[in-house]
C-alpha atoms as a PDB file:
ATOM      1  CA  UNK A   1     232.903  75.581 132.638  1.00  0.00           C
ATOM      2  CA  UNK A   2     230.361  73.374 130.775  1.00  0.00           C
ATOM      3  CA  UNK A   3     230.411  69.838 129.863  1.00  0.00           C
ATOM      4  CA  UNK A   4     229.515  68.185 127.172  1.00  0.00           C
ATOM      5  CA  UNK A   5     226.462  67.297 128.152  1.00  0.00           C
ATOM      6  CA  UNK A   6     225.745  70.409 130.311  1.00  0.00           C
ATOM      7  CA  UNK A   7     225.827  71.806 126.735  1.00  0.00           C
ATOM      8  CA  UNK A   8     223.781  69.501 125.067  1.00  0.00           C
ATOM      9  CA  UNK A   9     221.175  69.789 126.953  1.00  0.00           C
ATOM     10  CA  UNK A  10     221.265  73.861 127.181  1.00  0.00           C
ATOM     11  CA  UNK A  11     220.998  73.410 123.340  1.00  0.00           C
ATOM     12  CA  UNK A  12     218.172  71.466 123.008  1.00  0.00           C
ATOM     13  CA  UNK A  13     216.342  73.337 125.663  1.00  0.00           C
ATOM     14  CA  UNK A  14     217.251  76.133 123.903  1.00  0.00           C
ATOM     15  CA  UNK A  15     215.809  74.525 119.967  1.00  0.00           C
ATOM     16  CA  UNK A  16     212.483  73.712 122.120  1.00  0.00           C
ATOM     17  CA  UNK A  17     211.747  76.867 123.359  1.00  0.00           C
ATOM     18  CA  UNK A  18     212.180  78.526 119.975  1.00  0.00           C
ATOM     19  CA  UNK A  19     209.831  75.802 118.673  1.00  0.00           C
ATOM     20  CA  UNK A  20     207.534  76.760 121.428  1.00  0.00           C
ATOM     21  CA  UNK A  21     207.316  80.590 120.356  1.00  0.00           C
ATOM     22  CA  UNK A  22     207.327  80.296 117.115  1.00  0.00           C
ATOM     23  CA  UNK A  23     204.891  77.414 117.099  1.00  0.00           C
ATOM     24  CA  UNK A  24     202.603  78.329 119.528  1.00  0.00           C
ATOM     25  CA  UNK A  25     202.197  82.495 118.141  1.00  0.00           C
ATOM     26  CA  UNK A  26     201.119  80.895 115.221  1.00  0.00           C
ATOM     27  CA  UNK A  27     198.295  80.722 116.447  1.00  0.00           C
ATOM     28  CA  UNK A  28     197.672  83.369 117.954  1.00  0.00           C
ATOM     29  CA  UNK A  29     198.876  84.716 114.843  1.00  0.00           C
ATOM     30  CA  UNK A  30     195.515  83.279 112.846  1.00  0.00           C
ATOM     31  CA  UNK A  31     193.157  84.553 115.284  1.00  0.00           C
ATOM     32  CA  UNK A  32     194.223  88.239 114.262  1.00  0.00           C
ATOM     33  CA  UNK A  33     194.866  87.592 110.793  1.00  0.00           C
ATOM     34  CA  UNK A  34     191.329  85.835 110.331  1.00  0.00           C
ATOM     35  CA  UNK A  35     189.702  89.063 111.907  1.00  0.00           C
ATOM     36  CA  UNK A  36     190.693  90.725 108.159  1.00  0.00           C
ATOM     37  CA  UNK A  37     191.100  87.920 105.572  1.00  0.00           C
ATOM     38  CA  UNK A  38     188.778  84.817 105.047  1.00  0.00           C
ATOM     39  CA  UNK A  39     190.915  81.924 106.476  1.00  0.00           C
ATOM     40  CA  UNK A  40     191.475  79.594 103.569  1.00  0.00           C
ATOM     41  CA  UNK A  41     192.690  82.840 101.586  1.00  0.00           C
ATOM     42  CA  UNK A  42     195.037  83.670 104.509  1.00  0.00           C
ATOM     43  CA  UNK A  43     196.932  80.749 104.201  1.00  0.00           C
ATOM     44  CA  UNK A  44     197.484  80.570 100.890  1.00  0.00           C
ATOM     45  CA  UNK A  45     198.581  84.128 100.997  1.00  0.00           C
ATOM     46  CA  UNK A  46     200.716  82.931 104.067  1.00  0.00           C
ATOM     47  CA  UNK A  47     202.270  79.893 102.394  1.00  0.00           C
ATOM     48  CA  UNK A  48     202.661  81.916  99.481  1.00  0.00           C
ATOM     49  CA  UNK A  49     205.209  84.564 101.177  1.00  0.00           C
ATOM     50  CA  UNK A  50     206.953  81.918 102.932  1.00  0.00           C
ATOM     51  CA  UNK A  51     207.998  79.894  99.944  1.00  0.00           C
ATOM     52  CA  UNK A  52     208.795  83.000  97.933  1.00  0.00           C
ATOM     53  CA  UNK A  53     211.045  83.837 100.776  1.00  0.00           C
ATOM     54  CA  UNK A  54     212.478  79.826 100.874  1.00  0.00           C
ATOM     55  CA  UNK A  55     213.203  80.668  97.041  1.00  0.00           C
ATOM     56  CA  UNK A  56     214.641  83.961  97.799  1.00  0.00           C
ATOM     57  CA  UNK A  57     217.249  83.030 100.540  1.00  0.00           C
ATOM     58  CA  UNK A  58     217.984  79.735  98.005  1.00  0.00           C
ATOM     59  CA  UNK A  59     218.950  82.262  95.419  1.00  0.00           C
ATOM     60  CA  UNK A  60     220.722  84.586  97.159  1.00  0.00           C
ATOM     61  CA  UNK A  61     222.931  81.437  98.536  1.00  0.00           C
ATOM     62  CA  UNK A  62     223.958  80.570  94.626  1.00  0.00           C
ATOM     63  CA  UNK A  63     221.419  77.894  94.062  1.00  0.00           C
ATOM     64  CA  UNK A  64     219.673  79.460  91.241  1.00  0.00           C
ATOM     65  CA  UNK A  65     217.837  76.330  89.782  1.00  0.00           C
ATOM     66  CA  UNK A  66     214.796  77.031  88.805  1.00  0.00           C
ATOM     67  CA  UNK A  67     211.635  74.088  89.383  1.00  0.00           C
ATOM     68  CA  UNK A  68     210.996  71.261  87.311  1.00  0.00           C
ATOM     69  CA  UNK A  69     207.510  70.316  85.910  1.00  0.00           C
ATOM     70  CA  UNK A  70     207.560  67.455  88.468  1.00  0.00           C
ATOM     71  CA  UNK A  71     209.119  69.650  91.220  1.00  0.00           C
ATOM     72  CA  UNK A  72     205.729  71.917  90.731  1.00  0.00           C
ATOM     73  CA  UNK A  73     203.285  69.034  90.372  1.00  0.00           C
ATOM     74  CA  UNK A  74     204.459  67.521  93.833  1.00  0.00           C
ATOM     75  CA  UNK A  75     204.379  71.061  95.065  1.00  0.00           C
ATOM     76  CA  UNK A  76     200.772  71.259  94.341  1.00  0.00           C
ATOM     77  CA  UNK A  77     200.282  67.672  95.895  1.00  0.00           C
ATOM     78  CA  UNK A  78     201.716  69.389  99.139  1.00  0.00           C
ATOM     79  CA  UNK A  79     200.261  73.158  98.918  1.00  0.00           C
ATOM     80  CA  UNK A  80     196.829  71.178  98.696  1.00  0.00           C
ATOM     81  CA  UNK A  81     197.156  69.225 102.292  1.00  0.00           C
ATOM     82  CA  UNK A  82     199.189  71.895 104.056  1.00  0.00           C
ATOM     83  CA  UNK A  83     197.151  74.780 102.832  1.00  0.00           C
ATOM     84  CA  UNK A  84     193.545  73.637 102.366  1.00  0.00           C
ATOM     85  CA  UNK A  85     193.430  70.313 104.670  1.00  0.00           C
ATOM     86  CA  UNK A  86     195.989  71.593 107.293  1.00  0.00           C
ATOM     87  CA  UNK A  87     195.953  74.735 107.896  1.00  0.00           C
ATOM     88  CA  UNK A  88     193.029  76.046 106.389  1.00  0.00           C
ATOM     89  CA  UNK A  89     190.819  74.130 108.266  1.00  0.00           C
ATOM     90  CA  UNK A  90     192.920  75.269 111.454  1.00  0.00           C
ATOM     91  CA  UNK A  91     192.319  78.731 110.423  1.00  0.00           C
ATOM     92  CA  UNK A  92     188.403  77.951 109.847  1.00  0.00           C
ATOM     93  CA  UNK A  93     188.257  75.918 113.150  1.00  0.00           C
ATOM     94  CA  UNK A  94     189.869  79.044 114.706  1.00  0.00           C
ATOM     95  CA  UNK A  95     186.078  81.317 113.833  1.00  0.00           C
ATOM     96  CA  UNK A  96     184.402  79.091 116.500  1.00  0.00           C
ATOM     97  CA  UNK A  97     187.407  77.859 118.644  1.00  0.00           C
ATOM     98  CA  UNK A  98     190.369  80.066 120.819  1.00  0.00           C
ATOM     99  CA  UNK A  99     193.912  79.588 119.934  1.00  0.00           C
ATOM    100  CA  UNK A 100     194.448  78.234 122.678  1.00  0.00           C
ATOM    101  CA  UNK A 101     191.710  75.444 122.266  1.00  0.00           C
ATOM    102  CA  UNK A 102     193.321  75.017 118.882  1.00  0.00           C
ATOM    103  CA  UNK A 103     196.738  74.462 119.918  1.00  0.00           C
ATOM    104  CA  UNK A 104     195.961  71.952 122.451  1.00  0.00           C
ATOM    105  CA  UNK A 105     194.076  70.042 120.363  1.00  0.00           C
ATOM    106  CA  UNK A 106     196.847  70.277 117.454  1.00  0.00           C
ATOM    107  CA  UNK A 107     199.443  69.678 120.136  1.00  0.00           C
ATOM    108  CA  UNK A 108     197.727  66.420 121.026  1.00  0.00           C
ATOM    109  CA  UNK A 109     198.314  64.849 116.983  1.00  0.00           C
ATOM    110  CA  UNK A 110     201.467  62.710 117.726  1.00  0.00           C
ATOM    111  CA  UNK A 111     200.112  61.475 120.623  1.00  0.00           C
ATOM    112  CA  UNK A 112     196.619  60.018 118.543  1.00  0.00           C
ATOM    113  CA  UNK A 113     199.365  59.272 115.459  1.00  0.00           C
ATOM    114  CA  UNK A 114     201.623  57.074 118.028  1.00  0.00           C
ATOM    115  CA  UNK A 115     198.602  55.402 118.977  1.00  0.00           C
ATOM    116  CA  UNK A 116     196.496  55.198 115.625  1.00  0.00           C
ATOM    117  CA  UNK A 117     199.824  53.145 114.278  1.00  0.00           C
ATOM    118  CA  UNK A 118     199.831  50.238 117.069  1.00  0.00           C
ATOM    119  CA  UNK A 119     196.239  50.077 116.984  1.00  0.00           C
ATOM    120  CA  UNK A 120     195.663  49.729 113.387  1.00  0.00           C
ATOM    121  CA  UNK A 121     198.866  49.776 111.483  1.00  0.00           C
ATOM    122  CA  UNK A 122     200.723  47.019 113.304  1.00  0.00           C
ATOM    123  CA  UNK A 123     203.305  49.152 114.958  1.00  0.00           C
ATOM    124  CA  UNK A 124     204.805  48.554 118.477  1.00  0.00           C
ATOM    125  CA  UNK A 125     203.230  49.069 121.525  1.00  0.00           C
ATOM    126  CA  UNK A 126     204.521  52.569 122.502  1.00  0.00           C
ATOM    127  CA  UNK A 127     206.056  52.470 126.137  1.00  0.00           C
ATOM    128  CA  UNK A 128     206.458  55.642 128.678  1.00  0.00           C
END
């Protein structure tokens, strides 16, 4: 039998290694998809699907409220940085880079974040 923390720790192993495959075959899923769409039109057409499918699975749960004017204007705010800044520019990168390449470099972001903020934001000095 289990414990408690036997558990725990079977379950977050578990939550990271589904973070890891889905994470990571994105990737790999942009260096196929760029072989037959231009990159900044494959993820909008990406993003696209997946927030039509968000909206979908909202609707079919009962929530049927449909977006505000301000609800769409911060939506644009966000499709603009996650599409064009974020992953567009992954997908571009991706023409001249491997996946791989990309997702170590991508992987590496909290790390420069965590040390961007003590250095110039003020933020405590991060410890092992």
């Amino acid at each position: 039998m289990l414990t408690t923390r036997q558990k725990h720790i079977a379950q977050v192993l578990g939550c990271l290694t589904l973070v890891y495959i889905s994470w990571g075959s994105c990737f790999i899923s942009i260096k196929f998809a760029i072989e037959s769409f231009p990159p900044f039109m494959m993820c909008g057409l990406r993003m696209m699907f997946a927030g039509m499918l968000l909206y979908l699975w909202s609707w079919a749960r009962g929530e049927r409220n449909l977006p505000t004017r301000k609800d769409l204007s911060q939506s644009f705010v966000l499709a603009f940085f996650m599409v064009f800044m974020a992953s567009g520019f992954l997908a571009k990168g991706q023409e001249s880079i491997s996946s791989g390449t990309a997702a170590m470099i991508l992987g590496a972001v909290p790390i420069w974040m965590v040390l961007g903020g003590w250095l110039f934001c003020g933020d405590p000095r991060p410890s092992l």
